[in-house]
Protein backbone atom coordinates (compact mmCIF):
# COMPACT_ATOMS: atom_id res chain seq x y z
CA UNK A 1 11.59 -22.20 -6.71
CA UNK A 2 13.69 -19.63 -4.81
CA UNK A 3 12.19 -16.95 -2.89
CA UNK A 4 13.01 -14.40 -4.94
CA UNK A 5 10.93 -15.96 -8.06
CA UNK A 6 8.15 -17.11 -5.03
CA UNK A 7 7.66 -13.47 -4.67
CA UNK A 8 7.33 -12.12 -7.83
CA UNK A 9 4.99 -15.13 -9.03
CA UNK A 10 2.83 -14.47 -5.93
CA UNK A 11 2.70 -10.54 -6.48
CA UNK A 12 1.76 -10.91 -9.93
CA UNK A 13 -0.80 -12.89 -9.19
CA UNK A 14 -1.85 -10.36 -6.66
CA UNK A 15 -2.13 -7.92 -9.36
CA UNK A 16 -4.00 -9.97 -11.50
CA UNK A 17 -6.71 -10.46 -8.82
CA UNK A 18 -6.68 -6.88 -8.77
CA UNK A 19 -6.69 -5.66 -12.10
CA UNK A 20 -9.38 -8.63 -13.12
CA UNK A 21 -12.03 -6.50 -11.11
CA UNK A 22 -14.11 -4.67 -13.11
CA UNK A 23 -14.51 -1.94 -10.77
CA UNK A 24 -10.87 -2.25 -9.54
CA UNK A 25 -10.24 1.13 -11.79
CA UNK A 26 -12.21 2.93 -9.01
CA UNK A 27 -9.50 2.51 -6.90
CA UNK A 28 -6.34 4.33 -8.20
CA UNK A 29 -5.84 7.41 -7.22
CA UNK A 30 -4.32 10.28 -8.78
CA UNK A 31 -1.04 9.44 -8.30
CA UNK A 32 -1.72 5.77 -9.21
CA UNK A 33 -0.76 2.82 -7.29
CA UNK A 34 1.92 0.98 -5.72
CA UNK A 35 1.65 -2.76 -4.90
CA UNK A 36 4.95 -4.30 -2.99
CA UNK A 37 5.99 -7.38 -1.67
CA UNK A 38 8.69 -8.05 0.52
CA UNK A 39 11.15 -10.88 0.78
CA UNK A 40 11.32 -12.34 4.31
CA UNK A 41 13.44 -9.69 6.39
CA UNK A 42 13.70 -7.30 3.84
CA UNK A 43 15.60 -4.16 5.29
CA UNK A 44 16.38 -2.18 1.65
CA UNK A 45 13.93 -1.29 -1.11
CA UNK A 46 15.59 -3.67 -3.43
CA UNK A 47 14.28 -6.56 -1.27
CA UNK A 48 10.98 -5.36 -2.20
CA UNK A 49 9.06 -6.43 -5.26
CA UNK A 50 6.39 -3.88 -7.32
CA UNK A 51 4.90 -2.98 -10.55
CA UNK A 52 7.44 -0.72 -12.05
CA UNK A 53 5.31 2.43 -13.18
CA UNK A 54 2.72 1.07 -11.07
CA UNK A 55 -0.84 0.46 -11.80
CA UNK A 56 -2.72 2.80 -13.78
CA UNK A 57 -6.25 3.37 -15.22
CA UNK A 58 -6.89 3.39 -19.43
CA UNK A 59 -10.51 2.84 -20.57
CA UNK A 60 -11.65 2.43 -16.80
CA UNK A 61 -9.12 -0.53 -16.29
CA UNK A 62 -6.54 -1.05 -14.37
CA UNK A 63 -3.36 -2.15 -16.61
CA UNK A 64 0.51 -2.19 -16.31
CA UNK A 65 2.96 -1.95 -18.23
CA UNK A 66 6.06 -4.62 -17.11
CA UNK A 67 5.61 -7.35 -14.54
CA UNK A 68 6.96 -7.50 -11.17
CA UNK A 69 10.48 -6.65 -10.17
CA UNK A 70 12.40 -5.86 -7.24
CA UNK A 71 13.11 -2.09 -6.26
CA UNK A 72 10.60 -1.31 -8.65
CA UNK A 73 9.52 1.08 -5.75
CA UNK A 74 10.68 2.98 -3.01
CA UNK A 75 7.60 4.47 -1.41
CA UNK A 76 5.83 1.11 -1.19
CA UNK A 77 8.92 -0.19 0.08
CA UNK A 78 9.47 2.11 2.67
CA UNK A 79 5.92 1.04 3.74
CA UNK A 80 6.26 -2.52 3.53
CA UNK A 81 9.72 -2.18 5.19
CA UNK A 82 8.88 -0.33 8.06
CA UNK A 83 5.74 -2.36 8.53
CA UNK A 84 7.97 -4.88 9.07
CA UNK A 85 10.29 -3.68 11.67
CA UNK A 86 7.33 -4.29 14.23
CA UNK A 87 5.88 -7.66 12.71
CA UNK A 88 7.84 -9.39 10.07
CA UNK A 89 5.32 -11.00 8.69
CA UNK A 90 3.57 -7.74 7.33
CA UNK A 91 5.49 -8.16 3.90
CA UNK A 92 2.64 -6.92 1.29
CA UNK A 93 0.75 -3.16 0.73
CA UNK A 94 -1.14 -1.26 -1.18
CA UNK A 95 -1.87 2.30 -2.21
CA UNK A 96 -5.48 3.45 -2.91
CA UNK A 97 -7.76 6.21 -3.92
CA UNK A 98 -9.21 8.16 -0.95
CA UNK A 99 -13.01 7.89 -0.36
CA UNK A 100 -14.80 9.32 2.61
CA UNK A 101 -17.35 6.54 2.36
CA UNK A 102 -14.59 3.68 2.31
CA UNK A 103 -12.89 5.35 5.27
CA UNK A 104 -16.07 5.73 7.05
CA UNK A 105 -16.92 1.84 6.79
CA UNK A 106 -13.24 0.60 7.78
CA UNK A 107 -12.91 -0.69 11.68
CA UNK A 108 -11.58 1.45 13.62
CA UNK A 109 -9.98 -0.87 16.15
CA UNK A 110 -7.87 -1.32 12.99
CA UNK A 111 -7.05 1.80 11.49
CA UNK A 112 -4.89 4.39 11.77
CA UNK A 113 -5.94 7.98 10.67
CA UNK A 114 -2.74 9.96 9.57
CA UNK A 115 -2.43 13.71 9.72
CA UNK A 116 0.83 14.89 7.88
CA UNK A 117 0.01 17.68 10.20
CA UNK A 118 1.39 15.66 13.00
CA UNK A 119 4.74 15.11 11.80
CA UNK A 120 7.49 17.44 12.83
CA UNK A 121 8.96 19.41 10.71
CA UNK A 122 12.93 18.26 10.95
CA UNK A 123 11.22 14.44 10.25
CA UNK A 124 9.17 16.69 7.23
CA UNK A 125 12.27 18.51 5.83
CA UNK A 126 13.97 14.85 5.62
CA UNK A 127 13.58 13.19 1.85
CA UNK A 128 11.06 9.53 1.56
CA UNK A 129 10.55 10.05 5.49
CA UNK A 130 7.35 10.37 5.80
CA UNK A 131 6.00 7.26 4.86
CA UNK A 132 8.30 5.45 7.85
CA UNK A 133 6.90 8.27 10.43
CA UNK A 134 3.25 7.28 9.26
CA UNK A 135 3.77 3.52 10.32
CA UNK A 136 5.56 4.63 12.78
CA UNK A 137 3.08 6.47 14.35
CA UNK A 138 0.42 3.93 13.24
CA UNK A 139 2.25 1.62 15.37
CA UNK A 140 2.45 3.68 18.46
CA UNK A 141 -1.10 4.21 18.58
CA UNK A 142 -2.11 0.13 18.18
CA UNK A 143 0.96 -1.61 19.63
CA UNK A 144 0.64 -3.40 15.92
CA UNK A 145 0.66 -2.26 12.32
CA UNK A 146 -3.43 -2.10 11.85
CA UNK A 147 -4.84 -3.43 8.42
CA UNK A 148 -5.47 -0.17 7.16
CA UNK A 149 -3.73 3.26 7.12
CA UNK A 150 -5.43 6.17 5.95
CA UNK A 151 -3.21 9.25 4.95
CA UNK A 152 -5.29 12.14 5.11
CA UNK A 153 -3.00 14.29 2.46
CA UNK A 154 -1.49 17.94 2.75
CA UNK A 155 -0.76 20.66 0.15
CA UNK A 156 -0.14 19.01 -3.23
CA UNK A 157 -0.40 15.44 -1.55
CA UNK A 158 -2.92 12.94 -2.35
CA UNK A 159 -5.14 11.76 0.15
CA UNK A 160 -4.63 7.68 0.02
CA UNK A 161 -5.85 4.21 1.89
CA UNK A 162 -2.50 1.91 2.72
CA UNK A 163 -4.11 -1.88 3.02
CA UNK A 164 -1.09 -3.99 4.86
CA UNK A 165 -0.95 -7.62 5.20
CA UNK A 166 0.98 -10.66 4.92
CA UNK A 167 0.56 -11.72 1.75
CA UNK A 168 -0.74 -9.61 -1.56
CA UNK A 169 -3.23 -11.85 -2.69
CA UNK A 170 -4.77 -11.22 1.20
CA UNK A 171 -4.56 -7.23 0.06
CA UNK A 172 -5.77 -7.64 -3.36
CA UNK A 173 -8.81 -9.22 -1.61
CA UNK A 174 -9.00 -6.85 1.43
CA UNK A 175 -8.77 -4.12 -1.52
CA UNK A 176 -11.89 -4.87 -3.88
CA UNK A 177 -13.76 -5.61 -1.16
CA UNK A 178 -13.51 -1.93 -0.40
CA UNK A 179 -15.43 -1.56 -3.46
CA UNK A 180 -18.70 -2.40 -1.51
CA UNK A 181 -18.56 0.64 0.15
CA UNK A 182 -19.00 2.46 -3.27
CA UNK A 183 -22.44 2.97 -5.16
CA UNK A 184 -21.98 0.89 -8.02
């Protein structure tokens, strides 16, 4: 099987981890959820596979509409993608609803808290930058891209969790295991 194929088999799988949990509704936010992964040394957004549409919440599940398939997204690409720039083998993220009590429980030796406040405004007034500056700056702070980004929102932006990782079925896991921080 060629990587290309590898990828989308493994991120669908991901997904189906995912969208198996019961609970796993509780986790998509607003603006509902990306879920990319990259082929080794992506640099473009079409080297990254996602759920075109993304995942979204009907009847408290999570469902989607097509499978897999490359450029399906750029903001979890530009993640994924700049994630990778630092460690290569960061190739799979996530996008998830904002809870204080989630963010509260994640390690802090591995997370990076990210105030869109911080970001100048020439990098601001610049179109799908911000998600680059984010890891960007998530780097700087660790010397490595941490498990778990937290971007705190602005004006008429969601508040989300990032998880990062190496593989998606790693960040499907790392994901519903945030449930436990949630009252059931």
């Amino acid at each position: 099987m060629d990587e290309r194929a590898e990828v989308l088999k493994r991120l669908k799988e991901a997904v189906d981890i995912f969208t198996n949990n019961e609970r796993s509704y509780l986790l998509i936010p607003e603006i509902r959820t990306n879920f990319g992964y990259a082929l080794r040394g992506a640099k473009t957004t079409e080297d990254v596979a996602a759920i075109p549409g993304r995942l979204t919440v009907a009847f408290n599940r999570v469902i989607y509409c097509l499978p897999p398939a490359f450029g399906a997204s750029d903001h979890i690409a530009r993640v994924i993608i700049t994630a990778m720039k630092h460690e290569e083998e960061k190739r799979s993220a996530i996008n998830l609803k904002y809870y204080e009590e989630i963010v509260r429980n994640l390690p802090q030796d591995d997370t990076y808290i990210f105030d869109r406040k911080q970001e100048p405004e020439e990098s601001r007034k610049m179109e799908h930058h911000t998600m680059n500056f984010m890891v960007e700056m998530a780097y700087k702070k660790f010397g490595k891209i941490p498990q778990y980004i937290v971007d705190l929102g602005d004006l008429g932006k969601e508040p989300t969790i990032y998880v990062i990782d190496k593989d998606p079925v790693i960040v499907a896991e790392k994901s519903l295991k945030l449930l436990n921080f949630l009252s059931p």
